[in-house]
N, C-alpha and C. Protein backbone atom coordinates (compact mmCIF):
# COMPACT_ATOMS: atom_id res chain seq x y z
N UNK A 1 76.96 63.66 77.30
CA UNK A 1 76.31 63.21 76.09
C UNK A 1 77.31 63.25 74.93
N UNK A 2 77.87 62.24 74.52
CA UNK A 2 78.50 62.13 73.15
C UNK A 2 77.78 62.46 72.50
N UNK A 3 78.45 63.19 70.94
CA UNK A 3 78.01 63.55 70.09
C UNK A 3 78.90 63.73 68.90
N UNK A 4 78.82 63.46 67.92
CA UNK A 4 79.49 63.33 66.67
C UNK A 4 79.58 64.64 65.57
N UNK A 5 81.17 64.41 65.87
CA UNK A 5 81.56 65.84 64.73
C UNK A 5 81.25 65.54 62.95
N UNK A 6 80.17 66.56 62.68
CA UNK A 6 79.75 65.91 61.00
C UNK A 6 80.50 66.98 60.38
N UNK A 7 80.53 68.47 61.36
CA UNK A 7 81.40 69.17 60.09
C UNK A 7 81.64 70.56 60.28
N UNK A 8 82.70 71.00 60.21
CA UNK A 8 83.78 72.34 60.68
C UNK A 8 83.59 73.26 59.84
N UNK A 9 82.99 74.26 60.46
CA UNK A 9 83.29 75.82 59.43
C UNK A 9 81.40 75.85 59.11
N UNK A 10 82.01 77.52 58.51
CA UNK A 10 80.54 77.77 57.79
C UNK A 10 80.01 76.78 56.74
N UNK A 11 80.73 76.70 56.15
CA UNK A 11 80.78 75.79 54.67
C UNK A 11 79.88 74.21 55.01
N UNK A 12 80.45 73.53 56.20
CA UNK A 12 79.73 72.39 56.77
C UNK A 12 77.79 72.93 56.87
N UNK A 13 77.99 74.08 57.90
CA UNK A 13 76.78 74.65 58.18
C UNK A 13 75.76 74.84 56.81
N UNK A 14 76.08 75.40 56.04
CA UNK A 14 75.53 75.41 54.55
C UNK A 14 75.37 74.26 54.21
N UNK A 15 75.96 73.16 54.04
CA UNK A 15 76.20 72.02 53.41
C UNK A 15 74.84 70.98 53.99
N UNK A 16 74.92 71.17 55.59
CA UNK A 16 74.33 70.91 55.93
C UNK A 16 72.41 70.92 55.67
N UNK A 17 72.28 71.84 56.23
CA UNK A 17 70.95 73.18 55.38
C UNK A 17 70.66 72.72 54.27
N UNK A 18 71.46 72.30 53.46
CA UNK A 18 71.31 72.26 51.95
C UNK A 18 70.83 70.44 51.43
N UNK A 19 71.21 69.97 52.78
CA UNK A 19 71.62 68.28 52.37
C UNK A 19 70.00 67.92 52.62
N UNK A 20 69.69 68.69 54.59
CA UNK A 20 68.57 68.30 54.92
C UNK A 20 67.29 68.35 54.10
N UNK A 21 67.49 70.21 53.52
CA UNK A 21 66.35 70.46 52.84
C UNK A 21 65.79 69.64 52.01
N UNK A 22 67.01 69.21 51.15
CA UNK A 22 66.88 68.29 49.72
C UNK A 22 66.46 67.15 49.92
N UNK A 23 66.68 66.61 51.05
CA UNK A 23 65.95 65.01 51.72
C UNK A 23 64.87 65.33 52.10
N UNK A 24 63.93 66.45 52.38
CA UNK A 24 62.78 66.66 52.61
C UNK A 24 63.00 66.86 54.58
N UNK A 25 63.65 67.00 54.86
CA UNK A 25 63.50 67.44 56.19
C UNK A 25 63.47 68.93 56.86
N UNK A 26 63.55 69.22 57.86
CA UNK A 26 64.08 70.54 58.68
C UNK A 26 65.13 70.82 59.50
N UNK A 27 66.10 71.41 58.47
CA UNK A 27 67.13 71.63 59.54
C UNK A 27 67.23 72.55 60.65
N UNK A 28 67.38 72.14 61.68
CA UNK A 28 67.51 72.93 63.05
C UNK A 28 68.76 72.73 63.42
N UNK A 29 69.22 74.08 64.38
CA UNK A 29 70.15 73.81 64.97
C UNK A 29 70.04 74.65 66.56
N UNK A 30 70.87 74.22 67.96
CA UNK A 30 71.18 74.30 68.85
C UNK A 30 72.00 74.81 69.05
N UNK A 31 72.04 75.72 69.90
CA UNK A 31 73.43 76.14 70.32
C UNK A 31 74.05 76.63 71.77
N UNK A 32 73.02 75.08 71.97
CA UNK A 32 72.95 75.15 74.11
C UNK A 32 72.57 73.72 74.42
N UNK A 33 72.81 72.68 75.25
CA UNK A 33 72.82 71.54 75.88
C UNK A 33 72.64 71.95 77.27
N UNK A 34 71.20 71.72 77.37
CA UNK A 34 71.70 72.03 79.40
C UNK A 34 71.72 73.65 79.84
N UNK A 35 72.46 73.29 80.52
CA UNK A 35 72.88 74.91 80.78
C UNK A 35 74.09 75.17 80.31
N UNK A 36 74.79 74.38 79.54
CA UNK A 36 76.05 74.63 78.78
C UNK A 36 75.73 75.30 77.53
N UNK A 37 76.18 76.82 77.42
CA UNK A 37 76.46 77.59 75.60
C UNK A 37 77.46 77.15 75.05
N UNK A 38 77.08 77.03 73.87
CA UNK A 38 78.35 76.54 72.92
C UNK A 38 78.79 77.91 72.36
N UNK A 39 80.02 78.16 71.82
CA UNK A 39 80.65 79.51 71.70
C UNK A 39 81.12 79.38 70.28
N UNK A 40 81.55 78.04 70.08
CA UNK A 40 81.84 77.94 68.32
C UNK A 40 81.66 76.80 68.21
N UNK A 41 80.21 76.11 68.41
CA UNK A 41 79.30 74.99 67.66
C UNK A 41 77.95 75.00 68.11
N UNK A 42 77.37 73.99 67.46
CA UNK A 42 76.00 74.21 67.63
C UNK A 42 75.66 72.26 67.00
N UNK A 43 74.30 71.89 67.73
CA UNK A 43 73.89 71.03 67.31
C UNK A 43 72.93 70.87 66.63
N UNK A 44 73.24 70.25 65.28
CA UNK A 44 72.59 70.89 63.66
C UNK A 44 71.87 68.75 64.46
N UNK A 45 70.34 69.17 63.52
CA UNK A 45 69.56 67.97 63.70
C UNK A 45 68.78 68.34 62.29
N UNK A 46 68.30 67.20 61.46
CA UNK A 46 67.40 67.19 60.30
C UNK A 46 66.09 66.63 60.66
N UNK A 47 65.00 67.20 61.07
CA UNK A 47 63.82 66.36 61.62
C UNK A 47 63.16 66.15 60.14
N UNK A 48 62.19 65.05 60.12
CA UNK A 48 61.78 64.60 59.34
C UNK A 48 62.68 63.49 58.50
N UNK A 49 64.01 63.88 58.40
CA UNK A 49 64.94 63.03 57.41
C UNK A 49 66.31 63.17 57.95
N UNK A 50 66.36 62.73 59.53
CA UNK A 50 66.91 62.05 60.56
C UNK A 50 67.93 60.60 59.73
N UNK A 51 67.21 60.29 59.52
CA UNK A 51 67.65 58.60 58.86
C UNK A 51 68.18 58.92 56.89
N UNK A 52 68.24 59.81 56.76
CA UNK A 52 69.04 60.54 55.39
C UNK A 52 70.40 61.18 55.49
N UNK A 53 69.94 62.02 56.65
CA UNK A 53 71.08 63.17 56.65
C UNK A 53 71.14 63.04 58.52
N UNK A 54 71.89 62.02 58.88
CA UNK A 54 72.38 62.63 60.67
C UNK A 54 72.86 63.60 61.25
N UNK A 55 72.65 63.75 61.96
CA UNK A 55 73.11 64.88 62.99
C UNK A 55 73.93 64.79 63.82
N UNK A 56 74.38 66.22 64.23
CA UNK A 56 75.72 65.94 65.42
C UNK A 56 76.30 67.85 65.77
N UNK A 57 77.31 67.59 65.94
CA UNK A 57 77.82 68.78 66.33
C UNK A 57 78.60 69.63 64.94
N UNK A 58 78.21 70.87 64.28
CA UNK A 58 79.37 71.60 63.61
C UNK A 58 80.26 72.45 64.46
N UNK A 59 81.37 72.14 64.03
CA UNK A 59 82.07 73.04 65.00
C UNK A 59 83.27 74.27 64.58
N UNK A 60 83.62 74.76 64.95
CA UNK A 60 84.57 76.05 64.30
C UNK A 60 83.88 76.81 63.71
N UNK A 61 82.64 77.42 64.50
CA UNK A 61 82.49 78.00 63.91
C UNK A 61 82.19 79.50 64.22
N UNK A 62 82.45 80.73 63.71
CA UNK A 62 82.66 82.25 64.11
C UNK A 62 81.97 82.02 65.19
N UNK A 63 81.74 82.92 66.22
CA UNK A 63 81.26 83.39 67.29
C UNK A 63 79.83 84.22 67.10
N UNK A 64 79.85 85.13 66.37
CA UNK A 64 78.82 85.80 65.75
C UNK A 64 77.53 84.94 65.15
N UNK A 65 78.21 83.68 64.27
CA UNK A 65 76.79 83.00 63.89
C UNK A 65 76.37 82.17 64.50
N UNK A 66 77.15 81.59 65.86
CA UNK A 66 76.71 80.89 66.67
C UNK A 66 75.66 81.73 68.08
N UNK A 67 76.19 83.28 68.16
CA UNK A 67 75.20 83.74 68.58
C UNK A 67 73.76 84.43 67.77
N UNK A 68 73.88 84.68 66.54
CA UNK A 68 72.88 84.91 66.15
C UNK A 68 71.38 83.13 66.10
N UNK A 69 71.91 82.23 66.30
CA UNK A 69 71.70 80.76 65.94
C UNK A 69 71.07 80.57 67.47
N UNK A 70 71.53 81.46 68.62
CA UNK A 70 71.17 81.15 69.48
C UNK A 70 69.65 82.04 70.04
N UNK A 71 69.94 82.94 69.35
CA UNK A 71 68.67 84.05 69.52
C UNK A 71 67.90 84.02 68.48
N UNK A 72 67.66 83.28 67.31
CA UNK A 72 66.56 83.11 66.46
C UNK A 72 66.23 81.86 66.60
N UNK A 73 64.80 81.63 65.85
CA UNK A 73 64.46 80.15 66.03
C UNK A 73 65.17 79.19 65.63
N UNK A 74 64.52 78.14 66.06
CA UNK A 74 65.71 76.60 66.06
C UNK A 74 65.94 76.20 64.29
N UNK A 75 64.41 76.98 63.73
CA UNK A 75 64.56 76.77 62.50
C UNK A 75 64.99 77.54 61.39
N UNK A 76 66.53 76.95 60.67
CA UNK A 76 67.48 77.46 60.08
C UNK A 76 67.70 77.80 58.62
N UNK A 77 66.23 77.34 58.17
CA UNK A 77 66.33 78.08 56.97
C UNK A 77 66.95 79.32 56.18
N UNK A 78 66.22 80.46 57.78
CA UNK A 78 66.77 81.33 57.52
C UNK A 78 68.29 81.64 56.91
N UNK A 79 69.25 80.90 57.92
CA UNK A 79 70.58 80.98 58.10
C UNK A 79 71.29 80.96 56.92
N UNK A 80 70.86 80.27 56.17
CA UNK A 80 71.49 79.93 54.19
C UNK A 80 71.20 81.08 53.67
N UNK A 81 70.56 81.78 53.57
CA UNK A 81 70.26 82.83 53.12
C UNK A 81 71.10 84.26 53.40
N UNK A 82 71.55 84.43 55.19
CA UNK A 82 72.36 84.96 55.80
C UNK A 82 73.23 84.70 55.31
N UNK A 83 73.85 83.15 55.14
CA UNK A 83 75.03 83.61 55.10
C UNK A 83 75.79 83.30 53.34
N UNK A 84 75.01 83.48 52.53
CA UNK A 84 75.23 83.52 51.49
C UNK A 84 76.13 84.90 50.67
């Protein structure tokens, strides 16, 4: 499955969070395809405002917030807050 790099580092991850919210959507993110774990990315999606803000893969990013991303819900609100 191709998938498109939107953006590297924490900073993307925030950016992200921040873009969806403001378009009125929900940002979620993934951090498993399959039976494949991702170890430093995750697949960030904006439901509701899909067609505002696309989705794809962030990548580079720590190890730690990609496992915390993997053991809380898909929904990432939380995460801006963390990592502020």
């Amino acid at each position: 499955m191709p998938v498109t790099v939107i953006g590297r580092g924490v900073s993307a991850l925030k950016k992200f969070i921040e873009e969806c919210t403001e378009a009125g959507g929900s940002p979620t993110f993934v951090a498993k395809y399959g039976v494949q774990e991702f170890t430093d990315r995750v697949i960030a999606r904006c439901y509701g405002a899909s067609d505002k803000v696309p989705g794809g893969f962030i990548v580079d990013l720590p190890a730690d917030v990609v496992e915390k991303i993997a053991k809380r819900s898909i929904d990432a609100k939380w995460l801006l807050e963390e990592l502020k």
